[in-house]
PDB file of N, CA and C in Angstrom:
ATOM      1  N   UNK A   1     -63.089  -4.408 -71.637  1.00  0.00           N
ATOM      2  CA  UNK A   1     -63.614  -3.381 -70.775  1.00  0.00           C
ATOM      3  C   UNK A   1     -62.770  -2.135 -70.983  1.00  0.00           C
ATOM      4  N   UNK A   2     -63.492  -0.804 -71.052  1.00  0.00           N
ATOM      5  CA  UNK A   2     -62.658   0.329 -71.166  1.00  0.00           C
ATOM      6  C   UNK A   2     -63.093   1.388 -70.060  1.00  0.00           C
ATOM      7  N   UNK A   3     -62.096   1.686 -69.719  1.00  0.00           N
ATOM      8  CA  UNK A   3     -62.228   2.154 -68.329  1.00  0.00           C
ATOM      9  C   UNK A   3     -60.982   3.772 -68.153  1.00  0.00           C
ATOM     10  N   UNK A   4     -61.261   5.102 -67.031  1.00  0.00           N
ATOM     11  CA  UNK A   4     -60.977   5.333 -67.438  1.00  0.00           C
ATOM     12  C   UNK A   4     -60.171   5.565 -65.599  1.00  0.00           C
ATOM     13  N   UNK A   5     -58.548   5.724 -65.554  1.00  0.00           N
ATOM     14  CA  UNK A   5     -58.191   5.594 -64.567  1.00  0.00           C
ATOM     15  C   UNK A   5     -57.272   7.435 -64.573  1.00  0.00           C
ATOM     16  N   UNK A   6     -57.204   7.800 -63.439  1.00  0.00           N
ATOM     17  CA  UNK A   6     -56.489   9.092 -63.592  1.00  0.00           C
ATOM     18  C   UNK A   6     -56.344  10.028 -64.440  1.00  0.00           C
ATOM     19  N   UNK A   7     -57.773   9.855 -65.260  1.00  0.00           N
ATOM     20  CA  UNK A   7     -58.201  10.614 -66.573  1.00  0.00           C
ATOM     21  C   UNK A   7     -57.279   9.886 -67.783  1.00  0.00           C
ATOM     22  N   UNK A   8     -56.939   9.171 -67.575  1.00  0.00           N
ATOM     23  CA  UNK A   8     -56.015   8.120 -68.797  1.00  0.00           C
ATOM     24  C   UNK A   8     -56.615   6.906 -69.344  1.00  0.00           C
ATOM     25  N   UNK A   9     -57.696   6.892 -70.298  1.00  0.00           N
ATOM     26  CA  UNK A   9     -58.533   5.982 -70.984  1.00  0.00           C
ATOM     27  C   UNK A   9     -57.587   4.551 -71.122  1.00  0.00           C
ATOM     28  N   UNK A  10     -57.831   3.827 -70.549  1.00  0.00           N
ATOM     29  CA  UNK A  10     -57.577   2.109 -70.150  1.00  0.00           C
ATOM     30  C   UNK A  10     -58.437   1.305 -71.110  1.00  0.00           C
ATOM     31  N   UNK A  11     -57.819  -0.003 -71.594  1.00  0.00           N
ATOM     32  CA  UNK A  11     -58.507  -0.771 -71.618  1.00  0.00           C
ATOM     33  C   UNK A  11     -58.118  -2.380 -71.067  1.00  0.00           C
ATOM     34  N   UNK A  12     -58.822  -3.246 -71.015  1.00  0.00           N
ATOM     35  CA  UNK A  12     -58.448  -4.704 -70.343  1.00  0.00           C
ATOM     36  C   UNK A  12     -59.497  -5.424 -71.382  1.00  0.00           C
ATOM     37  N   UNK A  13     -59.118  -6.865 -71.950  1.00  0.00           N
ATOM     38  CA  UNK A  13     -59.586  -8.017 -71.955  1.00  0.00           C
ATOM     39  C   UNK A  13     -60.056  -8.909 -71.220  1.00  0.00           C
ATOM     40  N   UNK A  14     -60.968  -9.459 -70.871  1.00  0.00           N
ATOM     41  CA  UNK A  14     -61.119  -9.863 -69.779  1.00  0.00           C
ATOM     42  C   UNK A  14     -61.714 -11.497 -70.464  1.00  0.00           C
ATOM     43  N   UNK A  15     -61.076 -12.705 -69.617  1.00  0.00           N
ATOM     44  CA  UNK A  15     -61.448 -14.022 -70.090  1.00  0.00           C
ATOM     45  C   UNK A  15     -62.414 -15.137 -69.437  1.00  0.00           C
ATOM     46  N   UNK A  16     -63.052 -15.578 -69.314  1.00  0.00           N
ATOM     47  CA  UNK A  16     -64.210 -16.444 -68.871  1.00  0.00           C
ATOM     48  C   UNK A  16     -63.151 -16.148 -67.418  1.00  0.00           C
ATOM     49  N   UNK A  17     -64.515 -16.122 -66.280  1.00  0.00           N
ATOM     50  CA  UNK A  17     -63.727 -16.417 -65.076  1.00  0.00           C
ATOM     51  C   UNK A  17     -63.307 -15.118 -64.460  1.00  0.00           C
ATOM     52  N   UNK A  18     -62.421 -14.385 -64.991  1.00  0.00           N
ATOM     53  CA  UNK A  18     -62.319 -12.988 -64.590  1.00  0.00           C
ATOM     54  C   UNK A  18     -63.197 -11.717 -64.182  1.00  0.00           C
ATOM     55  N   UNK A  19     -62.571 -11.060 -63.065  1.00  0.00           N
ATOM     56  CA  UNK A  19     -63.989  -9.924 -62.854  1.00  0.00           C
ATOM     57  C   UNK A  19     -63.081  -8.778 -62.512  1.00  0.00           C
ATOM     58  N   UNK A  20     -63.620  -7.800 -63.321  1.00  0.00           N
ATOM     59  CA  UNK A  20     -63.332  -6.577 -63.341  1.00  0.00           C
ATOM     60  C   UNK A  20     -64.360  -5.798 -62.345  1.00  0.00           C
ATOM     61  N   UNK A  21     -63.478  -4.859 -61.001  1.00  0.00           N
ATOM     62  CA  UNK A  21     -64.225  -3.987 -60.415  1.00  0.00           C
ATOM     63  C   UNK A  21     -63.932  -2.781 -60.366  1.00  0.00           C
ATOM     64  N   UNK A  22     -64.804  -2.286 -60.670  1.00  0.00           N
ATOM     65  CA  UNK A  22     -65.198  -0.247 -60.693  1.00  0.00           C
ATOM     66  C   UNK A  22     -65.193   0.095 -59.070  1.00  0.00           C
ATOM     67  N   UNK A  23     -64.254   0.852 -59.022  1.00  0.00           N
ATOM     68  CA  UNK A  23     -64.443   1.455 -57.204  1.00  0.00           C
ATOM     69  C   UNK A  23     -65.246   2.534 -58.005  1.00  0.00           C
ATOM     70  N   UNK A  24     -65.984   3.257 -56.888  1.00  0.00           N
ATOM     71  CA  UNK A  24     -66.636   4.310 -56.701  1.00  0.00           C
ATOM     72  C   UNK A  24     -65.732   5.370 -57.522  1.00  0.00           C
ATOM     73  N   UNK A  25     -67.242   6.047 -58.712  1.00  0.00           N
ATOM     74  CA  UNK A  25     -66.362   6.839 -59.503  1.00  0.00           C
ATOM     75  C   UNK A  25     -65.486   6.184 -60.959  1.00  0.00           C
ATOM     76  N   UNK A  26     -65.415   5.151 -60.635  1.00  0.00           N
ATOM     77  CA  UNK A  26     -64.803   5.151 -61.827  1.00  0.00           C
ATOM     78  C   UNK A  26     -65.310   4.949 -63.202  1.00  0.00           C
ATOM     79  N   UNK A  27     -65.173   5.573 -64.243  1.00  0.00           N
ATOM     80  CA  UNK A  27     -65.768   5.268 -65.548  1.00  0.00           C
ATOM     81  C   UNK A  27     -65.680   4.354 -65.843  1.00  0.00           C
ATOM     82  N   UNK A  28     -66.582   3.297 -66.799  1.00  0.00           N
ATOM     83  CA  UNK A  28     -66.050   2.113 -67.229  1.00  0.00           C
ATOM     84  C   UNK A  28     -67.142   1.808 -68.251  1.00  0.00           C
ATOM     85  N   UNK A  29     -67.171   1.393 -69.358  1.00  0.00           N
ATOM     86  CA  UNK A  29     -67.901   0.266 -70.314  1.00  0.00           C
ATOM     87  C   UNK A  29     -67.599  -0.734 -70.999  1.00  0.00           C
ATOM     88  N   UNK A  30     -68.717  -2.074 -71.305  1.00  0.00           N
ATOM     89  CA  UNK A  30     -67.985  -2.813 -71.804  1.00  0.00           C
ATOM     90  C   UNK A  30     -67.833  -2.800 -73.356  1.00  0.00           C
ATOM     91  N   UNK A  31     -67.182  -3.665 -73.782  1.00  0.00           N
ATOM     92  CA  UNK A  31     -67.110  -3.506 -75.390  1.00  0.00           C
ATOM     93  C   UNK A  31     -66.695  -4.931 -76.141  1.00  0.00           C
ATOM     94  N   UNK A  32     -67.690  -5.678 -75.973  1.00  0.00           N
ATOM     95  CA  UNK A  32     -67.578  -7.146 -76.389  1.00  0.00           C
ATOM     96  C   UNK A  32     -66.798  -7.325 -77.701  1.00  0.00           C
ATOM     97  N   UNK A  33     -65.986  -8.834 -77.740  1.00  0.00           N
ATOM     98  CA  UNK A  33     -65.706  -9.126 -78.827  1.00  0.00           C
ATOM     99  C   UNK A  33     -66.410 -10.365 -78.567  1.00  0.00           C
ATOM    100  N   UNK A  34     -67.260 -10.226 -79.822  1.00  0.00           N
ATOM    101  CA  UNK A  34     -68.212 -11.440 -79.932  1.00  0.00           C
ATOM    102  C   UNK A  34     -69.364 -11.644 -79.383  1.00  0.00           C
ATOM    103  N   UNK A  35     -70.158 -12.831 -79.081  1.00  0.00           N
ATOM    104  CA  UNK A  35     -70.830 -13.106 -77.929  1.00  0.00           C
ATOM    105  C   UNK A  35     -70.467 -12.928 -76.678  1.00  0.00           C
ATOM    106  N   UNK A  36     -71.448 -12.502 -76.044  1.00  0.00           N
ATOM    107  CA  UNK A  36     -70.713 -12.293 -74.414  1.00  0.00           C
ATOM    108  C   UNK A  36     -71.831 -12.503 -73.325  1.00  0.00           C
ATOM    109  N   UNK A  37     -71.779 -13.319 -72.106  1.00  0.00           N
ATOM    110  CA  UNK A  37     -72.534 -13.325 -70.273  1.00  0.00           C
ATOM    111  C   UNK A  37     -72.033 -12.850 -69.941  1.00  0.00           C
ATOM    112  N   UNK A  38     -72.758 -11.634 -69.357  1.00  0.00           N
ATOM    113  CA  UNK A  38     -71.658 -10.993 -68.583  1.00  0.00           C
ATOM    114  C   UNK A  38     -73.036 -10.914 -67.036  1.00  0.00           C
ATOM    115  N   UNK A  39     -72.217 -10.816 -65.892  1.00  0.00           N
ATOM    116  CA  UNK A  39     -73.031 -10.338 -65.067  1.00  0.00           C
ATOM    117  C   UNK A  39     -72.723  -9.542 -64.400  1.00  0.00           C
ATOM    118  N   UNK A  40     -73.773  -8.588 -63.896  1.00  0.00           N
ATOM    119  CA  UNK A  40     -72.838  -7.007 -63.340  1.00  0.00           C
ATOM    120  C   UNK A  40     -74.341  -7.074 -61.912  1.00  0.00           C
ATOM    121  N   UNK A  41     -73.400  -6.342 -61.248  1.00  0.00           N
ATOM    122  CA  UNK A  41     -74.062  -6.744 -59.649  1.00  0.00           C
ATOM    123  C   UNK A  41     -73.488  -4.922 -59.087  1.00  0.00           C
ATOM    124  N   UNK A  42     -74.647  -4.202 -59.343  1.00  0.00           N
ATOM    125  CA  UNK A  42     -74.516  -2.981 -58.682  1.00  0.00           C
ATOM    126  C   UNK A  42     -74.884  -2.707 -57.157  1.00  0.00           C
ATOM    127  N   UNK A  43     -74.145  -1.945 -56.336  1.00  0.00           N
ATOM    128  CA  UNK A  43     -75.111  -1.726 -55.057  1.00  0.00           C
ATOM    129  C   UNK A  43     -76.200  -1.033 -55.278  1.00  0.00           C
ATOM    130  N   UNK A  44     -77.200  -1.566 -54.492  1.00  0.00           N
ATOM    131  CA  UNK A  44     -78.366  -0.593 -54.360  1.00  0.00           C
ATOM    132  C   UNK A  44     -78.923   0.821 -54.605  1.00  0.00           C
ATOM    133  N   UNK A  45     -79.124   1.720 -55.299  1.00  0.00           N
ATOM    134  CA  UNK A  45     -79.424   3.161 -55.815  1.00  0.00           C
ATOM    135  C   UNK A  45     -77.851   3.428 -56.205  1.00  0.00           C
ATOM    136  N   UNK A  46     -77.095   2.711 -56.609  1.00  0.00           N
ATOM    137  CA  UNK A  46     -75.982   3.232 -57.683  1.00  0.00           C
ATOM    138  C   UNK A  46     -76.358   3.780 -59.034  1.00  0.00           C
ATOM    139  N   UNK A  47     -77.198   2.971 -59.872  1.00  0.00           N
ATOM    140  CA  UNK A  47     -77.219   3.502 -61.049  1.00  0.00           C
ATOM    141  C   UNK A  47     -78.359   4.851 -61.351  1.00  0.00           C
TER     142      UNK A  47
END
């Protein structure tokens, strides 16, 4: 996942099991290595 925190481009790995959350505002995409499930659960008129 690359994400971008205090205008300072981040990134994280993330492993079966793990969940990465976006507060409000924050940039973020993912960027698979490999195959990937991912499930993403937005609130309501977010996107």
């Amino acid at each position: 996942m690359r994400y971008r925190d205090g205008g300072v481009e981040q990134s994280a790995v993330l492993e079966a099991g793990n969940v990465f959350y976006a507060s409000v505002g924050t940039e973020h995409v993912a960027h698979p290595i490999g195959a990937a499930r991912i499930l993403v659960v937005e609130s309501e008129g977010s996107v």
